[in-house]
C-alpha atoms as a PDB file:
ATOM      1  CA  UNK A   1    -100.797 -11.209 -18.522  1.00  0.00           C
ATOM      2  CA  UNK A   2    -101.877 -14.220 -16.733  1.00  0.00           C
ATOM      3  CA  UNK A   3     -99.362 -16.080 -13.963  1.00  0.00           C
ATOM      4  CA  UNK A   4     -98.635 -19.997 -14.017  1.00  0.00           C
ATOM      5  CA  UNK A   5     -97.529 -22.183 -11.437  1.00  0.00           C
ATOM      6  CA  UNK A   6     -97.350 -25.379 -13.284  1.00  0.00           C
ATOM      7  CA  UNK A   7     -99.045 -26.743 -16.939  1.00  0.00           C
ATOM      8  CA  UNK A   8     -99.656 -30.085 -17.253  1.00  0.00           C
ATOM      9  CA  UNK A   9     -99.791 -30.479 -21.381  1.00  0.00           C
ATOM     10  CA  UNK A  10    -101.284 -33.502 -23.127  1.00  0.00           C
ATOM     11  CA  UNK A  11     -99.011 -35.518 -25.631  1.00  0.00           C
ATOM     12  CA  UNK A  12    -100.245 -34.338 -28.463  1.00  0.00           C
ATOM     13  CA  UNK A  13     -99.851 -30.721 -27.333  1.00  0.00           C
ATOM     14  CA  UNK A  14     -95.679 -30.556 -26.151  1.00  0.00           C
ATOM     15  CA  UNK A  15     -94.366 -30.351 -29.844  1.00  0.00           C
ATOM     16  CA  UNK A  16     -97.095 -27.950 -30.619  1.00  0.00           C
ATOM     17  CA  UNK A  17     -95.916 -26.095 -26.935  1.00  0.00           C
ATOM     18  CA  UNK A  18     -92.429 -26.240 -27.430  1.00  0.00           C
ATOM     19  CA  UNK A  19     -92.457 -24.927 -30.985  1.00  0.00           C
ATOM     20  CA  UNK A  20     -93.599 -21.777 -30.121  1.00  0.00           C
ATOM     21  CA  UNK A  21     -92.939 -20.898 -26.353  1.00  0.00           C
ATOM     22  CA  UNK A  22     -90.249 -20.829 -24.467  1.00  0.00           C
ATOM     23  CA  UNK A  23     -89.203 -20.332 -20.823  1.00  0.00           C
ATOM     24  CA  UNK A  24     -88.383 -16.903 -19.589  1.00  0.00           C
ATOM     25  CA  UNK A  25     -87.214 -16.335 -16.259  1.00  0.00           C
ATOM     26  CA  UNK A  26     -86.836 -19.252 -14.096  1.00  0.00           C
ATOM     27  CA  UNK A  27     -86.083 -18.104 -10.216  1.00  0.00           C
ATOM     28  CA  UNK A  28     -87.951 -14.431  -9.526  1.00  0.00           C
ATOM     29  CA  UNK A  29     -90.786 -14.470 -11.837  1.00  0.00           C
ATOM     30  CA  UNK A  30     -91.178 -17.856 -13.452  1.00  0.00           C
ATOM     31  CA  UNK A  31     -92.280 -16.742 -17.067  1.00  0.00           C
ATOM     32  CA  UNK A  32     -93.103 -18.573 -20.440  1.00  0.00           C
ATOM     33  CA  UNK A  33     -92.715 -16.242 -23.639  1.00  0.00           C
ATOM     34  CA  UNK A  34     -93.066 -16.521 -27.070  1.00  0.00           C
ATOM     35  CA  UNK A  35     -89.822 -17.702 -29.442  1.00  0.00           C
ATOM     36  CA  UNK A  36     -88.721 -14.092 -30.699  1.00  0.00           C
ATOM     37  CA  UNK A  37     -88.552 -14.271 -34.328  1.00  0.00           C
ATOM     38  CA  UNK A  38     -85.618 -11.752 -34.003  1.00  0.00           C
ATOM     39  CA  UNK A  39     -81.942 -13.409 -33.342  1.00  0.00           C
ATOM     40  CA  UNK A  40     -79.857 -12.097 -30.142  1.00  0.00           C
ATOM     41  CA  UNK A  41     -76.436 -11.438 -30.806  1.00  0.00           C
ATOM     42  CA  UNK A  42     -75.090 -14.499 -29.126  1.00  0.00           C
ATOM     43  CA  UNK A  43     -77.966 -16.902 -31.377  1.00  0.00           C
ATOM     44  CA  UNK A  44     -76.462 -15.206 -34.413  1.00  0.00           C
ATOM     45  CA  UNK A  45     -73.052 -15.601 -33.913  1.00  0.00           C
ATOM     46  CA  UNK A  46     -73.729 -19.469 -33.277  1.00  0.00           C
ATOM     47  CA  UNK A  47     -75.978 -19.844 -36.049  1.00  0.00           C
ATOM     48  CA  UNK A  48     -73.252 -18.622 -38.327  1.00  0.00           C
ATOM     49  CA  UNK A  49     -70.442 -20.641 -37.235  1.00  0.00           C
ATOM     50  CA  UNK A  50     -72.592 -23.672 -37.226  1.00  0.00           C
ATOM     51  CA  UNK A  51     -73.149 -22.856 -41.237  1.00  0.00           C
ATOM     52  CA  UNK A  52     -69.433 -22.616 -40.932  1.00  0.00           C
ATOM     53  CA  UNK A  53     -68.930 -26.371 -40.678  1.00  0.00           C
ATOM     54  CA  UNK A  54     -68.792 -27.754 -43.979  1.00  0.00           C
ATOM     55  CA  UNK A  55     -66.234 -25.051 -45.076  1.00  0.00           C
ATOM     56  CA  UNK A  56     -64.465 -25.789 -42.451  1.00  0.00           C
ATOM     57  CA  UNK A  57     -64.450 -29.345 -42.765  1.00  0.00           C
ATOM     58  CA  UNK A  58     -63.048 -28.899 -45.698  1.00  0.00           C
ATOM     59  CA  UNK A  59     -59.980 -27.259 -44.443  1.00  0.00           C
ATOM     60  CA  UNK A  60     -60.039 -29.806 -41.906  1.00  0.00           C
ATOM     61  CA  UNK A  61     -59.898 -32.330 -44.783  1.00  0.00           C
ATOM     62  CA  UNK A  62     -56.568 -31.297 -45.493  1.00  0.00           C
ATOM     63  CA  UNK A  63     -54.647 -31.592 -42.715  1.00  0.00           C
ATOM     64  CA  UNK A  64     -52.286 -34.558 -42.111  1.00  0.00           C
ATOM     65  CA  UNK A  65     -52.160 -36.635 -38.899  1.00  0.00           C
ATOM     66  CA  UNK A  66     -49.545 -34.259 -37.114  1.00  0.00           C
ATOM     67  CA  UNK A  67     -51.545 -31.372 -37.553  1.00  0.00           C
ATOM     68  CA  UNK A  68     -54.835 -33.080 -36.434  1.00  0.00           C
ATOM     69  CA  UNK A  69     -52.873 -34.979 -33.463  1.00  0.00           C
ATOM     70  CA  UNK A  70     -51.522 -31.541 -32.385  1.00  0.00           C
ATOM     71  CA  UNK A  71     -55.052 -30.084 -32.235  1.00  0.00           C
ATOM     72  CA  UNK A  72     -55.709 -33.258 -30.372  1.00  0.00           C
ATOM     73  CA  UNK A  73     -53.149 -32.421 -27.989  1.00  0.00           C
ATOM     74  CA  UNK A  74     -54.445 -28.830 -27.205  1.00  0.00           C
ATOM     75  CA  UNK A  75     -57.979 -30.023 -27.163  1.00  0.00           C
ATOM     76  CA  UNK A  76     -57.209 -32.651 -24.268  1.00  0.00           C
ATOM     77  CA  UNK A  77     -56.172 -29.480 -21.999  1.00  0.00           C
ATOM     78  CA  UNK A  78     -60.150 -28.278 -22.166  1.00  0.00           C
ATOM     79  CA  UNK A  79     -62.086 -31.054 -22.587  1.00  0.00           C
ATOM     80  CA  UNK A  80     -62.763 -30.871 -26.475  1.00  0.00           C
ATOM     81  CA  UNK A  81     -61.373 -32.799 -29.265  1.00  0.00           C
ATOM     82  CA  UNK A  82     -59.208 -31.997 -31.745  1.00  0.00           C
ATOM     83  CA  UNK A  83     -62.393 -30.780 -34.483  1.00  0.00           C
ATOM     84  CA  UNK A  84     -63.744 -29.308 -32.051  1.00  0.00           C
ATOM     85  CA  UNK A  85     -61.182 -27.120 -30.705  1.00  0.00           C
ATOM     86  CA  UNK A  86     -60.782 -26.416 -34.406  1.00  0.00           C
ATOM     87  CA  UNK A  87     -64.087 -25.078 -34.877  1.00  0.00           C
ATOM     88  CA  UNK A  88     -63.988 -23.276 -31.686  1.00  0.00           C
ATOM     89  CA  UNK A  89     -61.135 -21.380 -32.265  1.00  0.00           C
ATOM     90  CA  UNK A  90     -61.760 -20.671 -36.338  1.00  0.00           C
ATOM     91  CA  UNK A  91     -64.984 -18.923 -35.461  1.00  0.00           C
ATOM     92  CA  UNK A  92     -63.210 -16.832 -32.860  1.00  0.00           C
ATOM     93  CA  UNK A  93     -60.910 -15.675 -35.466  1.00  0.00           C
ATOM     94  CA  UNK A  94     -63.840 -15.451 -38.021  1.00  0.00           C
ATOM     95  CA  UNK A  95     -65.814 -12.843 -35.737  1.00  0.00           C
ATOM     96  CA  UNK A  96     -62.706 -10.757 -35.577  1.00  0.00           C
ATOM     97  CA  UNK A  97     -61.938 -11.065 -38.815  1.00  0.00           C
ATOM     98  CA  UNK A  98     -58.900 -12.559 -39.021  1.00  0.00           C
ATOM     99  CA  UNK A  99     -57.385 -14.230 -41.805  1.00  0.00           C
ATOM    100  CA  UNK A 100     -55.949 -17.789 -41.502  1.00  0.00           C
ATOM    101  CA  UNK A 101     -56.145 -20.592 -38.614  1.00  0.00           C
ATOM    102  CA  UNK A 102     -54.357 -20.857 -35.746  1.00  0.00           C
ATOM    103  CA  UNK A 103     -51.316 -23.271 -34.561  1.00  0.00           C
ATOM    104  CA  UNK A 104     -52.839 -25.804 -31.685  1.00  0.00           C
ATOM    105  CA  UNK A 105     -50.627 -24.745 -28.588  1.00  0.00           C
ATOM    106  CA  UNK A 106     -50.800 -26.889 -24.967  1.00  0.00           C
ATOM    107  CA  UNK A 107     -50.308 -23.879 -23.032  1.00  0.00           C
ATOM    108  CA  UNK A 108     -53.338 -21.784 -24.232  1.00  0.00           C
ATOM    109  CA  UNK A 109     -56.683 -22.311 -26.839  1.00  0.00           C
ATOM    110  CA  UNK A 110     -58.996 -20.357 -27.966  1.00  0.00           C
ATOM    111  CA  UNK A 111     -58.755 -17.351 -26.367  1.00  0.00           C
ATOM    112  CA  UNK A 112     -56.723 -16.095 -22.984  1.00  0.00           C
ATOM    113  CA  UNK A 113     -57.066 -14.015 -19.989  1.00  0.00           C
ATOM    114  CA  UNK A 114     -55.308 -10.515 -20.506  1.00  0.00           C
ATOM    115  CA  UNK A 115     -54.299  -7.975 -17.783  1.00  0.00           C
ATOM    116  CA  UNK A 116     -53.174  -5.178 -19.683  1.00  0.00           C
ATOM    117  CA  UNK A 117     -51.393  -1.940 -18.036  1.00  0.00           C
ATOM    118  CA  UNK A 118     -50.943   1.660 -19.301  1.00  0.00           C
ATOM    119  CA  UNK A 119     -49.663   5.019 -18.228  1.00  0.00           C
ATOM    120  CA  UNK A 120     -50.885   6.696 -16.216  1.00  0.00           C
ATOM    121  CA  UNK A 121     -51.720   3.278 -14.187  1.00  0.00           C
ATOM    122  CA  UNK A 122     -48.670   1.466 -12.843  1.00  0.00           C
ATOM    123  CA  UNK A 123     -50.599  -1.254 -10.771  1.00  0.00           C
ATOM    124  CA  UNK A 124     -53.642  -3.644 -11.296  1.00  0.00           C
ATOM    125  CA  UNK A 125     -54.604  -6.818  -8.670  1.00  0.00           C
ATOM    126  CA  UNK A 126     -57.570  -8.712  -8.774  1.00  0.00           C
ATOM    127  CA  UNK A 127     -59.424 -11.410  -6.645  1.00  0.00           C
ATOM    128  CA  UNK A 128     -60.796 -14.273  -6.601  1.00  0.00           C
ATOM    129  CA  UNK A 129     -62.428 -15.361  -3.445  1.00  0.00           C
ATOM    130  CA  UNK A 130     -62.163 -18.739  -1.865  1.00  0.00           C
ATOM    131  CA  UNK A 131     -64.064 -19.343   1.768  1.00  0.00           C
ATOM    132  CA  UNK A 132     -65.360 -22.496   3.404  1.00  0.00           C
ATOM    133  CA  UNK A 133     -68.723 -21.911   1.341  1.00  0.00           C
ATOM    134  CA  UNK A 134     -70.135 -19.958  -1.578  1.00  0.00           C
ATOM    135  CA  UNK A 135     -72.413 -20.408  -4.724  1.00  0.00           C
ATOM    136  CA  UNK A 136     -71.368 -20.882  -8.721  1.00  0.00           C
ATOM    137  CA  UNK A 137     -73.092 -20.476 -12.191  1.00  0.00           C
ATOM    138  CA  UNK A 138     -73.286 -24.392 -13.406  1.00  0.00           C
ATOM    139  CA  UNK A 139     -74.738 -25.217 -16.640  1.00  0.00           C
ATOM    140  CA  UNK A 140     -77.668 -27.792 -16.316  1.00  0.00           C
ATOM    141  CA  UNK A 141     -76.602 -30.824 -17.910  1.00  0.00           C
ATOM    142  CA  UNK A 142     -78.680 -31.237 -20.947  1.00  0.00           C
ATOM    143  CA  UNK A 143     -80.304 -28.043 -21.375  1.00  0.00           C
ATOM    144  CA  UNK A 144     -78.229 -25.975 -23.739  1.00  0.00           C
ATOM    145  CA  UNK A 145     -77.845 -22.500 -22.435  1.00  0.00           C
ATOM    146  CA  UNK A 146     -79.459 -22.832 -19.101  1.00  0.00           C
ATOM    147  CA  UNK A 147     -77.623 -22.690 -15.616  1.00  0.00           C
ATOM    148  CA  UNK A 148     -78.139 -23.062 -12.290  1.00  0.00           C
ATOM    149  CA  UNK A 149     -76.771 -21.081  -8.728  1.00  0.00           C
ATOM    150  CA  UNK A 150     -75.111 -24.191  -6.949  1.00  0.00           C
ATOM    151  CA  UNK A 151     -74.332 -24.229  -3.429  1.00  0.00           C
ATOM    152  CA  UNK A 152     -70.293 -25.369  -2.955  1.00  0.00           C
ATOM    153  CA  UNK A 153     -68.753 -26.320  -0.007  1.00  0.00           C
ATOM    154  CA  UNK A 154     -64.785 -26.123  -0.144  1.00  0.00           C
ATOM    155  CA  UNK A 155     -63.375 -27.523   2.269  1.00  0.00           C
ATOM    156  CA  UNK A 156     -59.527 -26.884   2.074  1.00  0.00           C
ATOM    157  CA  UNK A 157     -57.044 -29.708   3.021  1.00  0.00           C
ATOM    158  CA  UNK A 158     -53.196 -29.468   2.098  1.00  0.00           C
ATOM    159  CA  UNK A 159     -51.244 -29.577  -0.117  1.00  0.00           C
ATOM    160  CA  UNK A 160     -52.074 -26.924  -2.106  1.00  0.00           C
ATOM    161  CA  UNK A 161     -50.939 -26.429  -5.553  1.00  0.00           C
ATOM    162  CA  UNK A 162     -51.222 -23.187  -7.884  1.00  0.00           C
ATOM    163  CA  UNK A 163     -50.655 -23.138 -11.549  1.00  0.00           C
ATOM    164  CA  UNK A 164     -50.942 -21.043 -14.408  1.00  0.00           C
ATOM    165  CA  UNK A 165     -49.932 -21.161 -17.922  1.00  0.00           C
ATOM    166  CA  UNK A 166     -48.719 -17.157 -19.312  1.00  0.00           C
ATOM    167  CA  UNK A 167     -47.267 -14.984 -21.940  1.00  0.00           C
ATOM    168  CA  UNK A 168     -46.224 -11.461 -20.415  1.00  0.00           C
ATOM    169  CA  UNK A 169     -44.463  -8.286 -22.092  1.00  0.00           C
ATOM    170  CA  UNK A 170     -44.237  -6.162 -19.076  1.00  0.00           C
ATOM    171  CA  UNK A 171     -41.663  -3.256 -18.452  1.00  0.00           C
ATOM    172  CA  UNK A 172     -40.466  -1.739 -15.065  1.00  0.00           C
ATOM    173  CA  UNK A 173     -42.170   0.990 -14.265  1.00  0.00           C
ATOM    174  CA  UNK A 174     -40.088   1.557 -10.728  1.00  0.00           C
ATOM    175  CA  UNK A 175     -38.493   0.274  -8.196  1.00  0.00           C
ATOM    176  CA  UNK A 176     -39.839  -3.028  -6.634  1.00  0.00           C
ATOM    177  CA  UNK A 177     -41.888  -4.256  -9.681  1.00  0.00           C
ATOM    178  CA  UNK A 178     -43.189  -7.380  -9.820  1.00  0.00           C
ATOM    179  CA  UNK A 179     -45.944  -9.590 -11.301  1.00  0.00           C
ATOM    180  CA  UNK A 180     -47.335 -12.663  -9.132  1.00  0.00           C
ATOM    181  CA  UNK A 181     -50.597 -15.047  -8.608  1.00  0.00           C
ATOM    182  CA  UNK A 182     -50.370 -16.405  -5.768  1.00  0.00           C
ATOM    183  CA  UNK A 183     -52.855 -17.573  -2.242  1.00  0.00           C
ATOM    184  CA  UNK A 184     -53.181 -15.795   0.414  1.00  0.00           C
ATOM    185  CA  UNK A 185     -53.964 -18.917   3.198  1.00  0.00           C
ATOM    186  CA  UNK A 186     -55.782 -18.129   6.417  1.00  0.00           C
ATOM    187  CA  UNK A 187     -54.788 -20.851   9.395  1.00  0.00           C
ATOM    188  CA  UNK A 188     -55.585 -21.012  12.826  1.00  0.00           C
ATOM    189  CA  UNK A 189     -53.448 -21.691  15.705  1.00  0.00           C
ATOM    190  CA  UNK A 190     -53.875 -20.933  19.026  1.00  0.00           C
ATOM    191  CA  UNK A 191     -56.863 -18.859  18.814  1.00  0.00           C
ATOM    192  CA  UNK A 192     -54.806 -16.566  16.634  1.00  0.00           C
ATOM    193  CA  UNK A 193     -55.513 -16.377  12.701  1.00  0.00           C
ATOM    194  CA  UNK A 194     -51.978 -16.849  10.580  1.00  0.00           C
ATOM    195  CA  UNK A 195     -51.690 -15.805   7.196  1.00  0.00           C
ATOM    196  CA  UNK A 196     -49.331 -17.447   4.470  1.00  0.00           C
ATOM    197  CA  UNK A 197     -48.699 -16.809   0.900  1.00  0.00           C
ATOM    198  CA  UNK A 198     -47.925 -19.264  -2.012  1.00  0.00           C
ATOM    199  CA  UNK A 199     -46.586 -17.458  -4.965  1.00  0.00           C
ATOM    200  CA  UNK A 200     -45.850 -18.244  -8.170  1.00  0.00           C
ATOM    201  CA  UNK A 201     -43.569 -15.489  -9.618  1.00  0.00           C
ATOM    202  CA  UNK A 202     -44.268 -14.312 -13.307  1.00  0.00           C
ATOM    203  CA  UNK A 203     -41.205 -13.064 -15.454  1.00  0.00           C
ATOM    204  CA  UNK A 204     -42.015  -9.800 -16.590  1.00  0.00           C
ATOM    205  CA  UNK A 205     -40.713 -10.956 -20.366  1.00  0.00           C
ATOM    206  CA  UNK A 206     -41.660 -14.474 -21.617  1.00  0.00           C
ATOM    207  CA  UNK A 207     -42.944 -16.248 -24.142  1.00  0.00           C
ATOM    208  CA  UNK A 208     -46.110 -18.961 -23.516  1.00  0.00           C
ATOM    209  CA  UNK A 209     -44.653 -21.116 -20.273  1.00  0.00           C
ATOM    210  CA  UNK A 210     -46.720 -23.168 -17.354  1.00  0.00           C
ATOM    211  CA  UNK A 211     -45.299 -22.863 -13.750  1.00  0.00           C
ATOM    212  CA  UNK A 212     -46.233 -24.441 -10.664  1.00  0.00           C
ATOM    213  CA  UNK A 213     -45.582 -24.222  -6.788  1.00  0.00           C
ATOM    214  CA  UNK A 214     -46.968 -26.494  -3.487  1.00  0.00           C
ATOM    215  CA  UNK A 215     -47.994 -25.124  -0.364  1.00  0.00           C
ATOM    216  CA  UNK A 216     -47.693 -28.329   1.790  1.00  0.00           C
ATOM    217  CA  UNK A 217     -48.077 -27.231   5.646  1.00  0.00           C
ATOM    218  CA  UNK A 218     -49.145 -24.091   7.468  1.00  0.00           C
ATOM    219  CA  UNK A 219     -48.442 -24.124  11.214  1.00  0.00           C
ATOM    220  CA  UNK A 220     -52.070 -24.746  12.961  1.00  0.00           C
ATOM    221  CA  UNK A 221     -55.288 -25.540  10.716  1.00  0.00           C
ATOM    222  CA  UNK A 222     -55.627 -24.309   7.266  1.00  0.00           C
ATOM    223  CA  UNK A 223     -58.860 -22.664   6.988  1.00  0.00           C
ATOM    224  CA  UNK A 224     -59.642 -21.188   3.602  1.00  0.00           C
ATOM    225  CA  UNK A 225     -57.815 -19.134   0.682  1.00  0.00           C
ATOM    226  CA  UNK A 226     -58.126 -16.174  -1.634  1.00  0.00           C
ATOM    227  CA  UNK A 227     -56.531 -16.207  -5.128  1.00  0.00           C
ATOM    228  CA  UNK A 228     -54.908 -12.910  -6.390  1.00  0.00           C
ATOM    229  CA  UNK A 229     -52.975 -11.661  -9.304  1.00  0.00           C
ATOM    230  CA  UNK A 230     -50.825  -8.619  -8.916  1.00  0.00           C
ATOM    231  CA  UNK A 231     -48.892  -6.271 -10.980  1.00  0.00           C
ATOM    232  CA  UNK A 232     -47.252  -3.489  -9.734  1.00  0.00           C
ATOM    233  CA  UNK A 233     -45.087  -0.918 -10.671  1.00  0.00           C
ATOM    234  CA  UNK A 234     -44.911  -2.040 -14.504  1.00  0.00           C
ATOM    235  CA  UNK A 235     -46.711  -1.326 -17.766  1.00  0.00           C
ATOM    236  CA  UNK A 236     -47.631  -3.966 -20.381  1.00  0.00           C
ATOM    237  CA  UNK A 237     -49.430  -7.177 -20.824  1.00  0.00           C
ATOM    238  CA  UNK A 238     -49.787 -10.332 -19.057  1.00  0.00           C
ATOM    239  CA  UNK A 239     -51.666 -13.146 -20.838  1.00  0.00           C
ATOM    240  CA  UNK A 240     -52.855 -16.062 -18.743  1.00  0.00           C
ATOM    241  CA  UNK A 241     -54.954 -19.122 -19.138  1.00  0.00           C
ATOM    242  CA  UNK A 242     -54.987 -22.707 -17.248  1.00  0.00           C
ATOM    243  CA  UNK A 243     -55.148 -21.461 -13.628  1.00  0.00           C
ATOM    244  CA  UNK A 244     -55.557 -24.249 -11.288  1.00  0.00           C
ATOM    245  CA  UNK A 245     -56.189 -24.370  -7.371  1.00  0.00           C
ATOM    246  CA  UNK A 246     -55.704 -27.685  -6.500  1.00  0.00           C
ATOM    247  CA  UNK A 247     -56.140 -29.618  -3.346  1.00  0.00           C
ATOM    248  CA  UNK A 248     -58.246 -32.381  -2.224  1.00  0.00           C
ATOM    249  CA  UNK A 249     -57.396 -33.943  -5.858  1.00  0.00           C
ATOM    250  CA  UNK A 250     -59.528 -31.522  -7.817  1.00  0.00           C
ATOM    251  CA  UNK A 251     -58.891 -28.109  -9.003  1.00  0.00           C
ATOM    252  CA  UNK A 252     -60.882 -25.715  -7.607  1.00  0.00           C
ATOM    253  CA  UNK A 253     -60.147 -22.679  -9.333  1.00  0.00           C
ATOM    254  CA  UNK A 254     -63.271 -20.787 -11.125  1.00  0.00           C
ATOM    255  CA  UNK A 255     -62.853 -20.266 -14.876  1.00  0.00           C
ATOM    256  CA  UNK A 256     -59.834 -21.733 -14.892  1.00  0.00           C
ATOM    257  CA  UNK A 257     -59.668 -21.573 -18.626  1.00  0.00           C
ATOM    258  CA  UNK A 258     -60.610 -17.938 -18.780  1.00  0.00           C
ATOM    259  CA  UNK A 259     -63.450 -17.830 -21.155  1.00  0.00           C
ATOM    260  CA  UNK A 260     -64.808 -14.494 -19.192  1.00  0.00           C
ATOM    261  CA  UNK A 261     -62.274 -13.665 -16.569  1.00  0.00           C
ATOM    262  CA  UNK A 262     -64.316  -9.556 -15.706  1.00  0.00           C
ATOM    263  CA  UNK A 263     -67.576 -12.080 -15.684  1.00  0.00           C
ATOM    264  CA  UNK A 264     -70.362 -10.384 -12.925  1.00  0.00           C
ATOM    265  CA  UNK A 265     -73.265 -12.487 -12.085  1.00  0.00           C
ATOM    266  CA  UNK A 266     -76.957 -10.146 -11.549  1.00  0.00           C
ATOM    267  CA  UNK A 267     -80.477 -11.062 -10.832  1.00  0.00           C
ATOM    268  CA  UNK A 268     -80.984 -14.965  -9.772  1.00  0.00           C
ATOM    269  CA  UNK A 269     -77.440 -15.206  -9.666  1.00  0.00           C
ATOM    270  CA  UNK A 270     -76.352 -12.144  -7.662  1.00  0.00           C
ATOM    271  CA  UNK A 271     -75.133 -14.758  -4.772  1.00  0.00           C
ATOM    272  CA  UNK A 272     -72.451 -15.712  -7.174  1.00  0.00           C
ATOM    273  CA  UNK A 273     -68.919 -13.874  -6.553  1.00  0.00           C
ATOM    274  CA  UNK A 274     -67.757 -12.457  -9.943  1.00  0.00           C
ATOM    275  CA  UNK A 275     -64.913 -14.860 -11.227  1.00  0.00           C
ATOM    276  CA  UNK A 276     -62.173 -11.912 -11.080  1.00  0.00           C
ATOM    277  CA  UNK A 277     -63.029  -8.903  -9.151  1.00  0.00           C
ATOM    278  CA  UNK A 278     -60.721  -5.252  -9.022  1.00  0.00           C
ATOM    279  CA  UNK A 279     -58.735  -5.268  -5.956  1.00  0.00           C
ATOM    280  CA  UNK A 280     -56.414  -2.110  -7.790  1.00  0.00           C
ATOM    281  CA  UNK A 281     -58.105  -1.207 -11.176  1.00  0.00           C
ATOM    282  CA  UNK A 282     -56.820   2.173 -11.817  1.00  0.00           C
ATOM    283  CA  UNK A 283     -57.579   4.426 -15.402  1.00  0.00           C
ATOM    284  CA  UNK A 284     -55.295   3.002 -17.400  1.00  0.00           C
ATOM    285  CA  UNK A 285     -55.333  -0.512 -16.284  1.00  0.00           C
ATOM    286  CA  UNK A 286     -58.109  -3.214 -17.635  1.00  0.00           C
ATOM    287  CA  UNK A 287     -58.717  -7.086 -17.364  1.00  0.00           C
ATOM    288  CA  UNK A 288     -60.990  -8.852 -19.659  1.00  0.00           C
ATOM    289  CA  UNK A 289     -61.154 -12.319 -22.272  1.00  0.00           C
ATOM    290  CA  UNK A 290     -59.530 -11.763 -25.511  1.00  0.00           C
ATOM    291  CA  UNK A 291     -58.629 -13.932 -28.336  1.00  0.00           C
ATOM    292  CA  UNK A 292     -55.367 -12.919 -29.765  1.00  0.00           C
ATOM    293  CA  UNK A 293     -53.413 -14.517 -32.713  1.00  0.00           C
ATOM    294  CA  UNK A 294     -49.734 -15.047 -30.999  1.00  0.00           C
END
């Protein structure tokens, strides 16, 4: 197979190029392949919710103004609007072959984080790292489906503010129990590093609710963070979605609407620290992305 550093094409040749090739891998071995004529999962699954539109739109057609401004509403939260949101979350529910749409809700769309506990496992925490530097997966703006490892800088400069919107139906399991996200913050004073925790407690029984708490000052200089969700000593499920990690007027938080919360990043992207990673992941205890009808 011949190598390529660089192709210059003529004009009459880059519809001709494009048509047929495409790029392979862009960072170890820069490669250019031909289109497969076979679909990947993923092309499938938007290829048939894209021929999904004009039934859709005609369910869309018959909503009324409240509906559509309620979608609207829940759309705002991630940056879609209100059709698309709709479309979004109808071929979620299509894939897993459920039967009706969905009611637009503020506090969660399309799909949810979901800690889930069972016996023999009492106990699950996860991590999500915060130091002074580290990389992320960023799509390229304009390329559909391509991404780039981008070098971030986080500096961290108080007040810092959690949040999460969540659903739980957890049960004691013991003595102590307790569910919690909270940030553990590392200061310095005096040559000596000081460690303080923000928490945000989670009720063990609740329906959808959003709660919030502010870390304003730390004794010394506030250094960096690490995020962390913990359940212990109960059984159950926790449902999350909307975290936010906010200081220096932008939320730094990674996935904060938990499309892939178990995400891993490999190959040009093994520099990138998975979004959630297993602090205590004991059989019987999972995280992952689901969509569930609530």
């Amino acid at each position: 197979m011949a190598k390529v550093t660089y192709i210059d094409l003529l004009p009459e040749d880059i519809d001709l190029y494009y048509k047929n090739l495409q790029a392979g891998e862009r960072f170890v071995n820069s490669t250019i392949s031909r289109k497969s004529l076979l679909l990947s999962d993923a092309k499938k699954i938007d290829l048939a919710g894209r021929s999904l539109f004009g039934f859709l739109g005609g369910v869309w057609g018959t909503y009324d103004s409240t509906l559509k401004n309620n979608w609207k509403s829940a759309g705002s939260k991630v940056n879609l609007s209100n059709w698309q949101l709709f479309i979004k979350d109808s071929a979620y529910r299509i894939r897993q072959g459920m039967s009706g749409y969905a009611t637009p809700n503020d506090l969660h769309q399309a799909g949810c984080g979901n800690l889930h506990i069972e016996s023999p496992a009492t106990e699950l925490k996860i991590v999500q790292l915060h130091p002074a530097s580290y990389y992320i997966k960023q799509k390229v703006v304009g390329k559909k489906g391509q991404y780039d490892p981008v070098f971030i800088q986080e500096s961290l400069y108080l007040p810092l503010e959690l949040k999460l919107n969540y659903k739980s139906n957890l049960t004691s399991a013991g003595a102590g129990s307790f569910a919690k996200f909270y940030a553990r913050v590392h200061h310095l004073y005096q040559g000596t590093d000081l460690y303080t925790n923000l928490e945000i407690t989670i009720d063990l029984i609740s329906d959808w609710k959003s709660a919030t708490e502010t870390l304003a000052t730390v004794t010394g200089l506030a250094v960096d963070y690490t995020l962390y969700i913990h359940l212990y000593n109960v059984t159950g499920d926790l449902y999350i979605d909307h975290l936010e990690a906010n200081h220096s007027g932008e939320n730094w938080a990674r996935d904060s609407y938990c499309y892939d919360i178990n995400e891993g990043f490999t190959k040009e992207f093994y520099q990138v620290p998975k979004n959630w990673a297993g602090v205590i992941v004991p059989e019987g205890a999972e995280y992952e992305s689901i969509y569930k009808d609530f």
